[in-house]
N, C-alpha and C. Protein backbone atom coordinates (compact mmCIF):
# COMPACT_ATOMS: atom_id res chain seq x y z
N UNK A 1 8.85 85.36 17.27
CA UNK A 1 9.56 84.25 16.64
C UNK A 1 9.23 82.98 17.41
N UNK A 2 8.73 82.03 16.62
CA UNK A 2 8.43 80.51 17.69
C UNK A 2 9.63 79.66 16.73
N UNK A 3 10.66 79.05 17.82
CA UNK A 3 11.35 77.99 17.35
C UNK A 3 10.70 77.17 17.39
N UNK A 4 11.21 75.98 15.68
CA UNK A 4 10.57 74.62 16.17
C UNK A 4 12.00 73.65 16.80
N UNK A 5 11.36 73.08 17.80
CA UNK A 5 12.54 72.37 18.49
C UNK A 5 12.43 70.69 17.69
N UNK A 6 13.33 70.28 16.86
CA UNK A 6 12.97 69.09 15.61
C UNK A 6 14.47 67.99 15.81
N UNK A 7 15.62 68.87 16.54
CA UNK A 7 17.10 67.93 16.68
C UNK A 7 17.29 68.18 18.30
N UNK A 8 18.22 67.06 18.33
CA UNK A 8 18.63 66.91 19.33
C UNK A 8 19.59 67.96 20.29
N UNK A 9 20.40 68.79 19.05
CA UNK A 9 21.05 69.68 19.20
C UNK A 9 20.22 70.81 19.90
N UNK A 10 19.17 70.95 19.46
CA UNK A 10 17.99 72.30 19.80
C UNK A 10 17.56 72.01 20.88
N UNK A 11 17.38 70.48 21.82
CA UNK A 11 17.03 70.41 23.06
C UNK A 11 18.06 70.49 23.73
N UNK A 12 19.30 70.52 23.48
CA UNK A 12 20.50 70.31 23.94
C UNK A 12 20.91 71.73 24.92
N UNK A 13 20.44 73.05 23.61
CA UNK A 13 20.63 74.05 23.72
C UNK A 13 19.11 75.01 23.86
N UNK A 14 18.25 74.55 24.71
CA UNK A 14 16.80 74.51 24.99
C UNK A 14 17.31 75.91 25.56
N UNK A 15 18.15 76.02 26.69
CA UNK A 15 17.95 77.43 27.63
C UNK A 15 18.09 78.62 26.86
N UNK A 16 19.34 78.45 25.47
CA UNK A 16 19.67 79.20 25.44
C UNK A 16 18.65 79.87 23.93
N UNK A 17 17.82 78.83 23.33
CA UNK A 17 16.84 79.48 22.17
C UNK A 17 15.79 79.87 22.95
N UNK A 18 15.40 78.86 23.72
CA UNK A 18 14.35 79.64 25.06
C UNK A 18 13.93 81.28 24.65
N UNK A 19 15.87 81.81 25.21
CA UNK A 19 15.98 83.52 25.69
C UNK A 19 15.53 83.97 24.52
N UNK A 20 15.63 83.53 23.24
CA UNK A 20 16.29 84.63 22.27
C UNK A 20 14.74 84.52 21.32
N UNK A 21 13.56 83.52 21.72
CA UNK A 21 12.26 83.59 20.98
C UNK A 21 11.46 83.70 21.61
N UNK A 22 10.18 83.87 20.63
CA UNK A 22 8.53 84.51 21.66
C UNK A 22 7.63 83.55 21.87
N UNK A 23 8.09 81.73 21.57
CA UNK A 23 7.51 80.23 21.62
C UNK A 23 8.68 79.43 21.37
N UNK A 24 8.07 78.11 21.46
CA UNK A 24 8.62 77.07 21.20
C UNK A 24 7.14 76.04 20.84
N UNK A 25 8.02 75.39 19.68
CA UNK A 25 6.91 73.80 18.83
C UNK A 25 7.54 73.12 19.22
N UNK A 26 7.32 72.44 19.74
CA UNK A 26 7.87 71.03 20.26
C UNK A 26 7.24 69.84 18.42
N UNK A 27 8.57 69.33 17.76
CA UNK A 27 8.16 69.16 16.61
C UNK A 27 8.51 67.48 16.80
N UNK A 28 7.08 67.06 17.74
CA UNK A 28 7.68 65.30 17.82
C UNK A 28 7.75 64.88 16.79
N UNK A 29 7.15 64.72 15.20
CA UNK A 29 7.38 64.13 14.63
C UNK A 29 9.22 63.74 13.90
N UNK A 30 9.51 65.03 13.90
CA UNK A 30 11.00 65.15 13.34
C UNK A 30 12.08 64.64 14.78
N UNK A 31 11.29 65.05 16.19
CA UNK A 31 11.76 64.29 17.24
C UNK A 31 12.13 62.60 17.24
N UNK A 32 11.11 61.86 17.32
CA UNK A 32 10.75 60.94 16.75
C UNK A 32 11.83 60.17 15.71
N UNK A 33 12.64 60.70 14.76
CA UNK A 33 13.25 60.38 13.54
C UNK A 33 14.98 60.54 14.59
N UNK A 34 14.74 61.61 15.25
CA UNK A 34 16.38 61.98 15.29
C UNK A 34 16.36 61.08 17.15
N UNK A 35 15.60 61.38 17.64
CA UNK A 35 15.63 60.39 19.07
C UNK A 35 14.42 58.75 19.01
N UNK A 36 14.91 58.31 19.86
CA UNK A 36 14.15 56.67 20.26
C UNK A 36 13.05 57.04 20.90
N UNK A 37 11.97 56.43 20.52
CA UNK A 37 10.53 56.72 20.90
C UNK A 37 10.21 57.18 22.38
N UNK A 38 11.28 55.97 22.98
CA UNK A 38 10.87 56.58 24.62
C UNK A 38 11.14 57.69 24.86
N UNK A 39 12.08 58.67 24.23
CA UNK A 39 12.35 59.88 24.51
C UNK A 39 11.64 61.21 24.13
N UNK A 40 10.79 60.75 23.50
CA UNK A 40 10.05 61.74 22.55
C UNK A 40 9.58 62.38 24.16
N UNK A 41 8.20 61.66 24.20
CA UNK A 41 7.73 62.06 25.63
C UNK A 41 8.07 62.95 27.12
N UNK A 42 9.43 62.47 27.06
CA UNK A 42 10.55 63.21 28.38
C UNK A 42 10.39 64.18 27.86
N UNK A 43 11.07 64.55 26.63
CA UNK A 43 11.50 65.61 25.91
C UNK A 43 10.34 66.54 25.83
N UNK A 44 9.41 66.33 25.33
CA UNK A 44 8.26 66.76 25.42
C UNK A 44 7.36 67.81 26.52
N UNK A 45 7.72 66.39 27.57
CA UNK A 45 7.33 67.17 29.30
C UNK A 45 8.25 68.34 29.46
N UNK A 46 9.60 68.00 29.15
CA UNK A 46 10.81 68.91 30.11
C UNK A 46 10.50 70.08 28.97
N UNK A 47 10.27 70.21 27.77
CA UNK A 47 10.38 71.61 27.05
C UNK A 47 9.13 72.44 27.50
N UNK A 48 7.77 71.92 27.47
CA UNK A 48 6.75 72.25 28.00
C UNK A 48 6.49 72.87 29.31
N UNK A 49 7.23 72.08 30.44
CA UNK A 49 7.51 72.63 31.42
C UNK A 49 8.57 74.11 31.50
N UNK A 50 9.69 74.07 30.78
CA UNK A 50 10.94 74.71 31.14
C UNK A 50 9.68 75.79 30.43
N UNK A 51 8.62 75.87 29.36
CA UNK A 51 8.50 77.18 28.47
C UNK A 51 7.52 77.53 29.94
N UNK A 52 6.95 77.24 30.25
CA UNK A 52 5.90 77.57 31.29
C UNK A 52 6.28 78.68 32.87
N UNK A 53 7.51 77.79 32.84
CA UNK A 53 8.26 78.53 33.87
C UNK A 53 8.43 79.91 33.25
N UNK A 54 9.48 80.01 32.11
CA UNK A 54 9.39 81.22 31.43
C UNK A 54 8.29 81.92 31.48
N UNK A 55 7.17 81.39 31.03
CA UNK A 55 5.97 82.27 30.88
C UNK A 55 5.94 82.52 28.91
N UNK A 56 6.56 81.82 28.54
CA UNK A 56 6.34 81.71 27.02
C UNK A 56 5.45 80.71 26.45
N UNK A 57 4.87 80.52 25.17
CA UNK A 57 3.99 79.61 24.87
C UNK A 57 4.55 78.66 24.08
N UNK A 58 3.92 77.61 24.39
CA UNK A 58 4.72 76.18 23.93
C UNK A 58 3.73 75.70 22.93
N UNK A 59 3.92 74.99 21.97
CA UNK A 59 3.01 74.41 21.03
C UNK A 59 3.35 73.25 20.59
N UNK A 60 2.75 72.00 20.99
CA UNK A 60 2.89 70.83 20.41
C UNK A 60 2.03 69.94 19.62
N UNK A 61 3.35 69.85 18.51
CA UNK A 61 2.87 69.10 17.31
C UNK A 61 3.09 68.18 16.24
N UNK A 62 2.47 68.07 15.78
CA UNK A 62 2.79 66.28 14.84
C UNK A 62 2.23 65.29 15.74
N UNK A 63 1.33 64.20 14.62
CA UNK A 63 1.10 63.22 14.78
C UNK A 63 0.14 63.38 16.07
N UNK A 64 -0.28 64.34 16.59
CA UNK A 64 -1.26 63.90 17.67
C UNK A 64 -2.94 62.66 17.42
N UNK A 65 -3.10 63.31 16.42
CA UNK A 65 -4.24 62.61 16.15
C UNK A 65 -4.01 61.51 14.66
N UNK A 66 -2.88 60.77 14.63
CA UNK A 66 -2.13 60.67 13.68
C UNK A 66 -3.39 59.70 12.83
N UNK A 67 -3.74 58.30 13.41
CA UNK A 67 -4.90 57.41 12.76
C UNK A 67 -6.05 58.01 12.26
N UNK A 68 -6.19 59.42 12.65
CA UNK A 68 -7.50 60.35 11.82
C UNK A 68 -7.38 60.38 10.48
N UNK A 69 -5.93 60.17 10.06
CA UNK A 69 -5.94 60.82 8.48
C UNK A 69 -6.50 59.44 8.08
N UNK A 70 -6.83 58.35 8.31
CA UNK A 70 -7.67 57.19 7.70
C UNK A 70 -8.31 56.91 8.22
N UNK A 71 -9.25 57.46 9.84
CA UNK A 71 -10.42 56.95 10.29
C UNK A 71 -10.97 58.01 10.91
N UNK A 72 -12.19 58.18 10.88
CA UNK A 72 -12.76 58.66 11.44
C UNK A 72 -13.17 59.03 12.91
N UNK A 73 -12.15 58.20 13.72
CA UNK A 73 -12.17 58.54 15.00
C UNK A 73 -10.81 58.19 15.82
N UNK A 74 -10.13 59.13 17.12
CA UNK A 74 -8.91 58.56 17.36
C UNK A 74 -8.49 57.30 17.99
N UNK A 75 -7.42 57.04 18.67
CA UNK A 75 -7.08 55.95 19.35
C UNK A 75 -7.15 56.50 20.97
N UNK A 76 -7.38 55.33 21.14
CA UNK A 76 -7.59 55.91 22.99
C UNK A 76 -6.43 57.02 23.28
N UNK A 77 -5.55 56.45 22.99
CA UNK A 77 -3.87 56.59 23.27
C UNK A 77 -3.78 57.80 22.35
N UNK A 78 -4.50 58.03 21.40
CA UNK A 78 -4.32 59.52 20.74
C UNK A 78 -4.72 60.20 21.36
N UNK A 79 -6.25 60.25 22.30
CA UNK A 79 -6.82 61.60 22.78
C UNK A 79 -5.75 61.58 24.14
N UNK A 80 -5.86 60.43 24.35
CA UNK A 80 -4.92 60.51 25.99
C UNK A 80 -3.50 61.01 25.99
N UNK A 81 -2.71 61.30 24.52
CA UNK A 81 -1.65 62.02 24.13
C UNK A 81 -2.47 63.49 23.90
N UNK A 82 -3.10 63.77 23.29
CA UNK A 82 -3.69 64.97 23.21
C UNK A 82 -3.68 65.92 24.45
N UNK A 83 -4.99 65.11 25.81
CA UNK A 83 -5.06 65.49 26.91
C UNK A 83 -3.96 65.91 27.63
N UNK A 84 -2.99 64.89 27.62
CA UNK A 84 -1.57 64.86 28.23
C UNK A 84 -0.80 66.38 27.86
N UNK A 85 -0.85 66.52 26.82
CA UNK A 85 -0.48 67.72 26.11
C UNK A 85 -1.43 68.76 27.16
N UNK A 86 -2.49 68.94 26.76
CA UNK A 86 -3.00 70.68 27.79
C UNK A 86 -2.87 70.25 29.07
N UNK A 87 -3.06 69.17 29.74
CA UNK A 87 -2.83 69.45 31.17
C UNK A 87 -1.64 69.16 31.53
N UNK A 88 0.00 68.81 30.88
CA UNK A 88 0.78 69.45 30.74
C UNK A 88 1.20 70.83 30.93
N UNK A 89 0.12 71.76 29.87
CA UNK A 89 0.37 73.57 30.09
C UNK A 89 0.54 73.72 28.74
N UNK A 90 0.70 72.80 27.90
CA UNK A 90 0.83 73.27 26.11
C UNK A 90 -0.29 74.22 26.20
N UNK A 91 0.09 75.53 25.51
CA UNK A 91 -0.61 76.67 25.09
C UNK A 91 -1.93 76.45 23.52
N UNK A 92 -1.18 75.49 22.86
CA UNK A 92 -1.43 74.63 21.46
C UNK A 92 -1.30 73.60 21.32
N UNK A 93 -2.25 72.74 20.98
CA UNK A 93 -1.83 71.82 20.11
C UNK A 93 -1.89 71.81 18.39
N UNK A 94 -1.36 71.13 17.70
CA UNK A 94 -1.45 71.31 16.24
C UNK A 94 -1.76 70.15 15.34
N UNK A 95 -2.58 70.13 14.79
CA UNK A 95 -2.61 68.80 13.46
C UNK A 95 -1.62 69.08 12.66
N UNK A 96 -1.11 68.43 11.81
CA UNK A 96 -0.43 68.36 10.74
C UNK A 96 -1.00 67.57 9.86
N UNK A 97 -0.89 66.42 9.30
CA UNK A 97 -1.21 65.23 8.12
C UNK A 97 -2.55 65.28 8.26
N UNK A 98 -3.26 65.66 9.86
CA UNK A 98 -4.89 65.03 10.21
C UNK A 98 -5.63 66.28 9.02
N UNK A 99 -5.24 67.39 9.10
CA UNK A 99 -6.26 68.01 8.82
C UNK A 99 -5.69 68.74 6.90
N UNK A 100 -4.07 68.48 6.93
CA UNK A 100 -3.09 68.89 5.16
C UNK A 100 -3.94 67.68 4.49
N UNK A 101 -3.65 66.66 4.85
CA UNK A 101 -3.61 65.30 3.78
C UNK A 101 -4.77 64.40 4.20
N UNK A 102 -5.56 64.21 5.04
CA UNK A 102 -6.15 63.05 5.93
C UNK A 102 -7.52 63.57 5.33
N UNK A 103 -8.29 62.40 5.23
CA UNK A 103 -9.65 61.73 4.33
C UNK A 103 -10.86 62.33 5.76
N UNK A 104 -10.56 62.53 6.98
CA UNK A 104 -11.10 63.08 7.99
C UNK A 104 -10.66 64.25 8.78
N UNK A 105 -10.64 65.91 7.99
CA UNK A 105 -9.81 66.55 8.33
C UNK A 105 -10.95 67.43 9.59
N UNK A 106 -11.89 67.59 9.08
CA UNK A 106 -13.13 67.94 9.99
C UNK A 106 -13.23 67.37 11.43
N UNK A 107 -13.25 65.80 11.54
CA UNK A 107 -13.59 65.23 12.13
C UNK A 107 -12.10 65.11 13.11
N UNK A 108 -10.95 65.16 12.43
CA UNK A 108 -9.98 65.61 13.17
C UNK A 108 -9.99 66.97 14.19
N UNK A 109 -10.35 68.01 13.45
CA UNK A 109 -10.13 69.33 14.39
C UNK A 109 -11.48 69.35 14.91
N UNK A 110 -12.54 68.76 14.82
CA UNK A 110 -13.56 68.86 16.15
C UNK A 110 -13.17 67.89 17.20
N UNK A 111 -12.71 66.82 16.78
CA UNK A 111 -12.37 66.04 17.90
C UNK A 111 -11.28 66.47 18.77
N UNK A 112 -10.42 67.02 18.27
CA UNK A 112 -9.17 68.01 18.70
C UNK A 112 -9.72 69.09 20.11
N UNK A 113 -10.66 69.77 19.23
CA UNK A 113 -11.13 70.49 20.17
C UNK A 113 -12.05 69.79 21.55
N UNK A 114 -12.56 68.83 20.97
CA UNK A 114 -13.47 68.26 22.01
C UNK A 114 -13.16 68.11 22.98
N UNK A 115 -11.75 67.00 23.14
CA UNK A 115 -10.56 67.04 23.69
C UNK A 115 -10.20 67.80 24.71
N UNK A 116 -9.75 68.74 24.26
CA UNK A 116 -9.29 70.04 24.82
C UNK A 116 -10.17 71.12 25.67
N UNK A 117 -11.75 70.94 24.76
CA UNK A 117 -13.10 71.42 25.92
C UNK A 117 -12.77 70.59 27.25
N UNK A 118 -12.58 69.50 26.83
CA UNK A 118 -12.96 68.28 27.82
C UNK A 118 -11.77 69.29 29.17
N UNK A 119 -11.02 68.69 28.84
CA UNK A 119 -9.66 68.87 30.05
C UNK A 119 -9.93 70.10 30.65
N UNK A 120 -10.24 71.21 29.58
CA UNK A 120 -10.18 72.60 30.08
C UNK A 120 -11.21 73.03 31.06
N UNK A 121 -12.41 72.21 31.10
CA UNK A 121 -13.48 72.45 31.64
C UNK A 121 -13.45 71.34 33.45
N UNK A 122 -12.37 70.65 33.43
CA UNK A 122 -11.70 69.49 34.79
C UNK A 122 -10.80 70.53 35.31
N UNK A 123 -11.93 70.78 36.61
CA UNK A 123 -11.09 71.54 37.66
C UNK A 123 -9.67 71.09 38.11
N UNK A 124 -9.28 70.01 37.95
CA UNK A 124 -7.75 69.96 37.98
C UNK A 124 -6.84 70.38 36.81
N UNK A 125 -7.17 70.85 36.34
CA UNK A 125 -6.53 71.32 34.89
C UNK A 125 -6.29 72.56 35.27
N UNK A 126 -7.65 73.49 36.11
CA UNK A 126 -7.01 74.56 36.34
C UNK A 126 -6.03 74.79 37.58
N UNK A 127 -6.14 73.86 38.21
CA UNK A 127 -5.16 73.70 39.96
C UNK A 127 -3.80 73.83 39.13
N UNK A 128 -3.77 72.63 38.06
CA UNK A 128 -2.37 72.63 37.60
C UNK A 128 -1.96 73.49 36.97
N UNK A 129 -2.59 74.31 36.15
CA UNK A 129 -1.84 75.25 35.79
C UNK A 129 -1.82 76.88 36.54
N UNK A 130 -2.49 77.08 37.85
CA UNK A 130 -2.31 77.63 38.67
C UNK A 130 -0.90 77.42 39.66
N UNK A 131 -0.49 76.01 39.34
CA UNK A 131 0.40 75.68 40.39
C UNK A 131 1.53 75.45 39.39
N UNK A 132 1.45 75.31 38.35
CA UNK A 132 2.99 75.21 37.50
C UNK A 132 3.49 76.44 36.46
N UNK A 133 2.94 77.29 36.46
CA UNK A 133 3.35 78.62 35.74
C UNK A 133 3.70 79.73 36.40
N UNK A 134 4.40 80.56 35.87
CA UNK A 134 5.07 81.54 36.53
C UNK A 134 3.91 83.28 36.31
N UNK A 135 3.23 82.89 35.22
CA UNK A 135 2.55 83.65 34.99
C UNK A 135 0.69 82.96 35.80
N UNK A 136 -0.20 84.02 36.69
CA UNK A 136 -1.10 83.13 36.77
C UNK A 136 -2.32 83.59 36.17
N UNK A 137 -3.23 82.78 36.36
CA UNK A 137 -4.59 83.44 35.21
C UNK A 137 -5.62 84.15 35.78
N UNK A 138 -6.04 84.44 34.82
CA UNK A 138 -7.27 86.07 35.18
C UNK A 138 -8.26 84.64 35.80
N UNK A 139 -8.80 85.53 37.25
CA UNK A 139 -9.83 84.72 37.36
C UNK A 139 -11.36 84.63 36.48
N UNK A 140 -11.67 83.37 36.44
CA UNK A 140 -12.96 83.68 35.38
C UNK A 140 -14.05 83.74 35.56
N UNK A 141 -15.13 84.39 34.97
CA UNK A 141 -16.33 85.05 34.63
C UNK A 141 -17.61 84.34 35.30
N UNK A 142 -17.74 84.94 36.49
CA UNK A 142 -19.03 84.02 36.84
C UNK A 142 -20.00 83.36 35.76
């Protein structure tokens, strides 16, 4: 079962849906609507973090690559929300509008991934998530 966490009420009571599912979506866009922009972000870090500790997988989504659905390439500030997201510890990230509705849905999920090659392949990406999870990773493959 992955909750999506979308009200305020659901971060409120973060510890206790935590126990009782097998993820958490962090659902900024519906975030976004019910909290003030600056909060999206906090909110964001602290659920990401708290799932990590657990050792559960976190998935965040909406609006990452939001200017894709009308251009062909993101905003600085999109990939650098993206990035922020995996070296964070997000397990996922997710399109929504970029890749349902958007005139560049391709060019969305390669860039998505590119992204995400990028960070994953920056030896500090793996320090950090060696040093912030409760679970640690298989070492990898010469």
């Amino acid at each position: 079962i992955m909750a999506k966490i979308e009200k305020p009420a659901a971060v409120a009571d973060l510890d206790r849906i935590s126990q009782e599912v097998d993820g958490i979506m962090v659902a900024r866009g519906d975030l976004g609507v019910e909290l003030s922009p600056h909060q999206v972000p906090v909110v964001q870090k602290r659920i990401v973090s708290d799932m990590r500790k657990v050792g559960k997988p976190v998935v965040v989504a909406t609006q990452m690559l939001e200017s894709m659905i009308d251009s062909p390439t993101p905003t600085r500030a999109e990939a650098n929300d993206v990035a922020n997201a995996i070296y964070d510890g997000a397990d996922a990230v997710m399109l929504s509008a970029e890749s349902a509705a958007g005139t560049y849905p391709i060019e969305a999920v390669t860039t998505m991934e590119s992204i995400i090659r990028e960070v994953e392949a920056n030896p500090e990406y793996r320090i950090r998530m060696e040093t912030t999870s409760s679970i640690q990773p298989k070492p990898q493959d010469a």
